[in-house]
Protein backbone atom coordinates (compact mmCIF):
# COMPACT_ATOMS: atom_id res chain seq x y z
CA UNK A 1 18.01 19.96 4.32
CA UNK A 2 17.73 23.75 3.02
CA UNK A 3 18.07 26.54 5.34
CA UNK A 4 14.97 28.25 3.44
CA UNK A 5 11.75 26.07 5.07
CA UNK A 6 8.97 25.52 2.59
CA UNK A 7 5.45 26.69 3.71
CA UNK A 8 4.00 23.58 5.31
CA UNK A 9 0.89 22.14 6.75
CA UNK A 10 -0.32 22.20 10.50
CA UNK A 11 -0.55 18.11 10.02
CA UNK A 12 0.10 15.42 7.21
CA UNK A 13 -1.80 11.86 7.02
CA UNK A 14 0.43 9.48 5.59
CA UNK A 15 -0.20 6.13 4.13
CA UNK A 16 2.65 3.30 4.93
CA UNK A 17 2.80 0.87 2.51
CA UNK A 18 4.24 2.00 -1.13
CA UNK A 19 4.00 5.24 0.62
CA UNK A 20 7.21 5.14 3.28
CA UNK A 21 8.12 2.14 2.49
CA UNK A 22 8.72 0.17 -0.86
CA UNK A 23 6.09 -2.99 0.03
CA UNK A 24 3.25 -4.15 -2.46
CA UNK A 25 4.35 -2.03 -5.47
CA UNK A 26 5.83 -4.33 -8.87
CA UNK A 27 4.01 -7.45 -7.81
CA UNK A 28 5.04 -9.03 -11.24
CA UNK A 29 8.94 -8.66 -10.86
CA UNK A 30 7.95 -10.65 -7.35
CA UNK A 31 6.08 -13.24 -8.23
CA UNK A 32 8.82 -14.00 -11.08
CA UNK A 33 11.46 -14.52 -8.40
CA UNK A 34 9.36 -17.15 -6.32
CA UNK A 35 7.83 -18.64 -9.60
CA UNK A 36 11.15 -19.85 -10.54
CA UNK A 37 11.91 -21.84 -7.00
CA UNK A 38 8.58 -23.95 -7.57
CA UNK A 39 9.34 -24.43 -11.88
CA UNK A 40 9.66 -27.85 -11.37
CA UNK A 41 6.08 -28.41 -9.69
CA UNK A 42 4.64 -26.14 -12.42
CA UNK A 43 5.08 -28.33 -15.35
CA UNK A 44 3.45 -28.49 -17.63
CA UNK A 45 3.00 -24.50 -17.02
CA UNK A 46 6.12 -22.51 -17.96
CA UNK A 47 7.00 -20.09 -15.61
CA UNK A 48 5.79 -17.33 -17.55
CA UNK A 49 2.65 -18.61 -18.29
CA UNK A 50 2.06 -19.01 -14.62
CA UNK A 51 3.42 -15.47 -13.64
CA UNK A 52 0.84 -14.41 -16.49
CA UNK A 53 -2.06 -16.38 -14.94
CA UNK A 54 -0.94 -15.11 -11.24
CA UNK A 55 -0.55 -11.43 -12.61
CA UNK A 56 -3.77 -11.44 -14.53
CA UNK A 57 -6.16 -12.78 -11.71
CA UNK A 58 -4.54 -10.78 -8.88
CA UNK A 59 -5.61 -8.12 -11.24
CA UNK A 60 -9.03 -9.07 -11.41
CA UNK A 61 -9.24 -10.14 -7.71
CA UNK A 62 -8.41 -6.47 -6.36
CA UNK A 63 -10.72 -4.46 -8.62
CA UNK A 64 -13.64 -5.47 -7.00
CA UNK A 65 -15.47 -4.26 -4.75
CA UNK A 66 -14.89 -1.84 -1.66
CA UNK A 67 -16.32 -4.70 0.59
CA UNK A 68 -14.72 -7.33 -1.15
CA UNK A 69 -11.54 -5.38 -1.03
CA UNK A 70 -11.82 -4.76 2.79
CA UNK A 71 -12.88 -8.42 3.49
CA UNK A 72 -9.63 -9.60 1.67
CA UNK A 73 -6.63 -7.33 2.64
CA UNK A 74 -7.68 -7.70 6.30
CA UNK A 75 -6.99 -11.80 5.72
CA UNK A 76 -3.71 -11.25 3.16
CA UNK A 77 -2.50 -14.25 3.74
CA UNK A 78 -5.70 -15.98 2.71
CA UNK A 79 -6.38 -13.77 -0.47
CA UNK A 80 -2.64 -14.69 -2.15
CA UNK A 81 -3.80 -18.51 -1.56
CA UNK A 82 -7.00 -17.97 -3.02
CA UNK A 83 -5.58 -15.82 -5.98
CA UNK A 84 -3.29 -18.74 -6.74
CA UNK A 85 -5.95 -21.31 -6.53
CA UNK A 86 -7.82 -19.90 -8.77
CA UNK A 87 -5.23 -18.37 -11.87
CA UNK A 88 -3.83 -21.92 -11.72
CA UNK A 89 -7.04 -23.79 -12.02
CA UNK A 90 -8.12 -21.51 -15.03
CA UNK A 91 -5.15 -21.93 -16.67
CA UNK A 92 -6.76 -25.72 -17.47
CA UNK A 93 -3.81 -27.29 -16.94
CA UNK A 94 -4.22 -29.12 -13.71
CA UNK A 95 -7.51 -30.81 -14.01
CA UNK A 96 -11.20 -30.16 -13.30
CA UNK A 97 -9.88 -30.07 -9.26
CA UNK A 98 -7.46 -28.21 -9.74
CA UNK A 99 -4.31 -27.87 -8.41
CA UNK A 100 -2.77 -29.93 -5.17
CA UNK A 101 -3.99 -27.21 -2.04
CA UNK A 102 -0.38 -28.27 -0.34
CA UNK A 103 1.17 -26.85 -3.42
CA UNK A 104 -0.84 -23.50 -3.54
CA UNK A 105 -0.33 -22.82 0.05
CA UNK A 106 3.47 -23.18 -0.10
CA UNK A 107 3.51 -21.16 -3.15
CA UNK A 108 1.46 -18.01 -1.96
CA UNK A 109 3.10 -18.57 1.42
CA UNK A 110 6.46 -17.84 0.13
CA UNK A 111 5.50 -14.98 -1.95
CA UNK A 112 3.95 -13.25 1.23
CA UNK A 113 7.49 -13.85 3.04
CA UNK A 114 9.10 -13.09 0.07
CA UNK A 115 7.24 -9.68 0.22
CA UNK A 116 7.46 -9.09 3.84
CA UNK A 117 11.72 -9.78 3.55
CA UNK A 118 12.25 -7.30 0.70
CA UNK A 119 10.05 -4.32 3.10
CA UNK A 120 12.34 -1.30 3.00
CA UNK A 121 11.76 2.78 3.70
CA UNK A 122 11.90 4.71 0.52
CA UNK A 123 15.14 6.50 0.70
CA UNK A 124 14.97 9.45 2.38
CA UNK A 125 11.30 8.44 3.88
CA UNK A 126 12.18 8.20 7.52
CA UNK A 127 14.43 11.15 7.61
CA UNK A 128 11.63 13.40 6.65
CA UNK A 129 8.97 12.01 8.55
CA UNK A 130 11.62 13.32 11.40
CA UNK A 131 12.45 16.20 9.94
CA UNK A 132 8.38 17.13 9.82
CA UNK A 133 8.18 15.96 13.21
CA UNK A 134 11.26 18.30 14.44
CA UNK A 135 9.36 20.89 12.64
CA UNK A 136 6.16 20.74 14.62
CA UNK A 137 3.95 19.06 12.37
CA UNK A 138 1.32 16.67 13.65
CA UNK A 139 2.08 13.24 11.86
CA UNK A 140 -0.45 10.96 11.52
CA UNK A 141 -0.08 6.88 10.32
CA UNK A 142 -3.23 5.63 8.21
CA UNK A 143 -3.19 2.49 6.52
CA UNK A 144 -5.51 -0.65 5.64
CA UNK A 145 -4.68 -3.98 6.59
CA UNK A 146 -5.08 -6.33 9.45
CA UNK A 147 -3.50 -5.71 12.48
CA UNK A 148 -0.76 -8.85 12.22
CA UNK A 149 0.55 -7.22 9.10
CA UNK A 150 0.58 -3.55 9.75
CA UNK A 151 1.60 -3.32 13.69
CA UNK A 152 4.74 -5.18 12.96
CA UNK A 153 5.45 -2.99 10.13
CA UNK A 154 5.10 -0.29 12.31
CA UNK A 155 7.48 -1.98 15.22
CA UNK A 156 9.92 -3.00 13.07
CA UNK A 157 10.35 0.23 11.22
CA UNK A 158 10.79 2.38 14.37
CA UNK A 159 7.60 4.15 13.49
CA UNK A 160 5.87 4.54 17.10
CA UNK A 161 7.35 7.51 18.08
CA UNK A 162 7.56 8.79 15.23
CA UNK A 163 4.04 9.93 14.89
CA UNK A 164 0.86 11.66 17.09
CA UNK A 165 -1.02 8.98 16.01
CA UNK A 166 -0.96 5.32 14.21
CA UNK A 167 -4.16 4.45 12.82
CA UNK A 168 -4.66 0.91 11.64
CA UNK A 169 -7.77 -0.65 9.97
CA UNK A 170 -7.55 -3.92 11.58
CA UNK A 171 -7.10 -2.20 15.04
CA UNK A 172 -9.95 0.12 14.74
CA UNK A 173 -12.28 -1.33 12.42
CA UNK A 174 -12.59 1.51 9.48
CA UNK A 175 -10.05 2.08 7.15
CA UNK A 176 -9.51 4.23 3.47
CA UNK A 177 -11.63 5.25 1.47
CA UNK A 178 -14.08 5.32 4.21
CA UNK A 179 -14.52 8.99 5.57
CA UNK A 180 -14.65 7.96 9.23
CA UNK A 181 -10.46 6.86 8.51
CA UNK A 182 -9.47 10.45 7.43
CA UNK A 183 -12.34 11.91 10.28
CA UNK A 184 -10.87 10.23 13.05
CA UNK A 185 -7.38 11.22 12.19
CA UNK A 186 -8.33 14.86 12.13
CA UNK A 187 -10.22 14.62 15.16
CA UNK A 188 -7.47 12.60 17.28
CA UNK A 189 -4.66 15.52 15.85
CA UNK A 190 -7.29 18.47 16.44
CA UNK A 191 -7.08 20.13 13.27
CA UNK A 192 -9.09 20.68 9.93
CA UNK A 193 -8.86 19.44 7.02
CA UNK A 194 -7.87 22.80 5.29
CA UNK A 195 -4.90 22.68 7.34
CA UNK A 196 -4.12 18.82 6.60
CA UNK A 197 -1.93 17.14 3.88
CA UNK A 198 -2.98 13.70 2.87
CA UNK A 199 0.54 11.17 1.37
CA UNK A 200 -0.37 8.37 -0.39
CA UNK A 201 0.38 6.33 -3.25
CA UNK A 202 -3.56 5.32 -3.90
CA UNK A 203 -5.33 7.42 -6.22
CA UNK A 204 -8.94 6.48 -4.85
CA UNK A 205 -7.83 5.94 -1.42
CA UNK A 206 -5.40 8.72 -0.39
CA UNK A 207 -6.29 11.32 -3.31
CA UNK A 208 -9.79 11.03 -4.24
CA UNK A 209 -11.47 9.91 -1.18
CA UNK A 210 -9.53 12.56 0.86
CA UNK A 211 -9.65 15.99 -1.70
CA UNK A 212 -13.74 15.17 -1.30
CA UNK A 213 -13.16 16.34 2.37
CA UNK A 214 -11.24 19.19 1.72
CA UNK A 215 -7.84 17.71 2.51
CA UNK A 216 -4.68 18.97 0.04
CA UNK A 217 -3.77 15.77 -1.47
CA UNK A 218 -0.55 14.31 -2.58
CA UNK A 219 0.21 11.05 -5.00
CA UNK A 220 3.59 9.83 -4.30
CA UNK A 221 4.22 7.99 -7.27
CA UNK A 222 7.40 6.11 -6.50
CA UNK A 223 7.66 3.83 -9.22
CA UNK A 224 6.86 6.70 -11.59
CA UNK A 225 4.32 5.03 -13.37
CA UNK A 226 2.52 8.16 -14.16
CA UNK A 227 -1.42 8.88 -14.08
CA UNK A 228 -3.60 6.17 -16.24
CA UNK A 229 -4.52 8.16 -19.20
CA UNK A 230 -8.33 8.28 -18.47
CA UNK A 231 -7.80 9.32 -14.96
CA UNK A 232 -10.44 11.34 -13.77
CA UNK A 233 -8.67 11.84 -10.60
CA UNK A 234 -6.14 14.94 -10.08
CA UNK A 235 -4.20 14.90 -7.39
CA UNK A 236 -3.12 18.73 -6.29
CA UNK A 237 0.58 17.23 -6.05
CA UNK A 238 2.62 14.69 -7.25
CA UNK A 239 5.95 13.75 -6.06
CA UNK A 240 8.58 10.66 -6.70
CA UNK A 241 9.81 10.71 -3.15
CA UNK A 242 8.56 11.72 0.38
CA UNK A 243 11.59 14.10 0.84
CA UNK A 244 10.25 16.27 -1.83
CA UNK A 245 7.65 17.26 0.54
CA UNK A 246 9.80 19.43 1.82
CA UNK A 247 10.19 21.36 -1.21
CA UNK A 248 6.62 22.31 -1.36
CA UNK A 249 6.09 26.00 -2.35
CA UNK A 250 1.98 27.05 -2.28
């Protein structure tokens, strides 16, 4: 780390997944890999017309609502099996019913273990969230999702003491882009939200939703995808890893 500290922020919010570590980002290049162990049951679907179908309706099934959304990612588990209930009955190819339910469960099943084995910190992540820390900065943890996803994220990864304060949807029943998830971070850390930084890697969620509070916001776009072209959102910093953060010059 540089001798010459950048300016920095009384406290930063930071999300966890696709944020510190690499987790629900590239969904496609996933469900490819555990396609390919259940080709056999798939026929007459190729498996790129089923990764198509899969990819396409997982699509669909996370733009809608807010209260759809929230329903959903607190019952993961549940929304991969419905996701590949449906893409595979639309397809046509497996009857008016459908496919077999056995089949679907063991197929989403092993794409949400496939996901949770391949969880990894961003390189560099950890090291700066302790580096912050060491600093003096109050860390704070926000991120959706039920509680028997997130907390063992949390325990696995080391991150307890790592930050003032772990805030998880399914633990305390509000979670991004409502304002009461940023609110009660600020309030728990005692500190404003002109004196906050906001990390995240979801431009309604962590840029948007946040900025409207008055909280400096920051995309980390780790799989440098780059803003959609009719984003209306603008996020006052963008960065391709969380160690950048500490290059930060107002």
């Amino acid at each position: 780390m540089s001798n010459s500290l950048p300016p920095l922020p009384t406290a930063i919010l930071f999300d966890l997944d696709d944020t510190l570590i690499s987790a629900y980002g590239q969904p496609r290049s996933a469900w490819e890999t555990v396609v390919a162990d259940f080709a056999d049951e798939l026929i007459p679907l190729s498996q790129t017309e089923a990764v198509d179908a899969i990819s396409a309706f997982a699509l669909e099934f996370w733009t809608g609502t807010q209260a759809h959304h929230k329903k959903w990612r607190l019952r993961l588990k549940d929304a991969r099996r419905e996701i590949v209930r449906e893409a595979l009955l639309r397809t046509g190819k497996f009857g008016a019913d459908g496919p077999d339910v056995d089949f679907v469960h063991r197929l989403a099943d092993r794409f949400s273990d496939y996901r949770e084995e391949e969880l990894k910190p961003f390189p560099g992540a950890l090291e700066t969230i302790d580096h912050l820390k060491d600093l003096g900065v109050k860390l704070a943890l926000i991120t959706n999702g039920g509680a028997d996803t997130q907390r063992p994220k949390v325990t696995r990864f080391a991150l307890e003491h790592r930050f003032d304060h772990i805030q998880i949807e399914g633990e305390h029943g509000f979670g991004k882009p409502e304002e009461e998830a940023y609110k009660h971070a600020l309030s728990v850390l005692k500190v404003s939200p002109e004196e906050t930084w906001m990390v995240g890697d979801n431009l309604e969620w962590e840029i948007a939703a946040p900025q409207r509070l008055g909280i400096f916001s920051i995309w980390h776009d780790a799989y440098r995808h780059g803003l959609p072209k009719d984003s209306d959102i603008q996020p006052d910093w963008i960065i391709h890893g969380i160690p950048e953060l500490l290059t930060y010059k107002a």
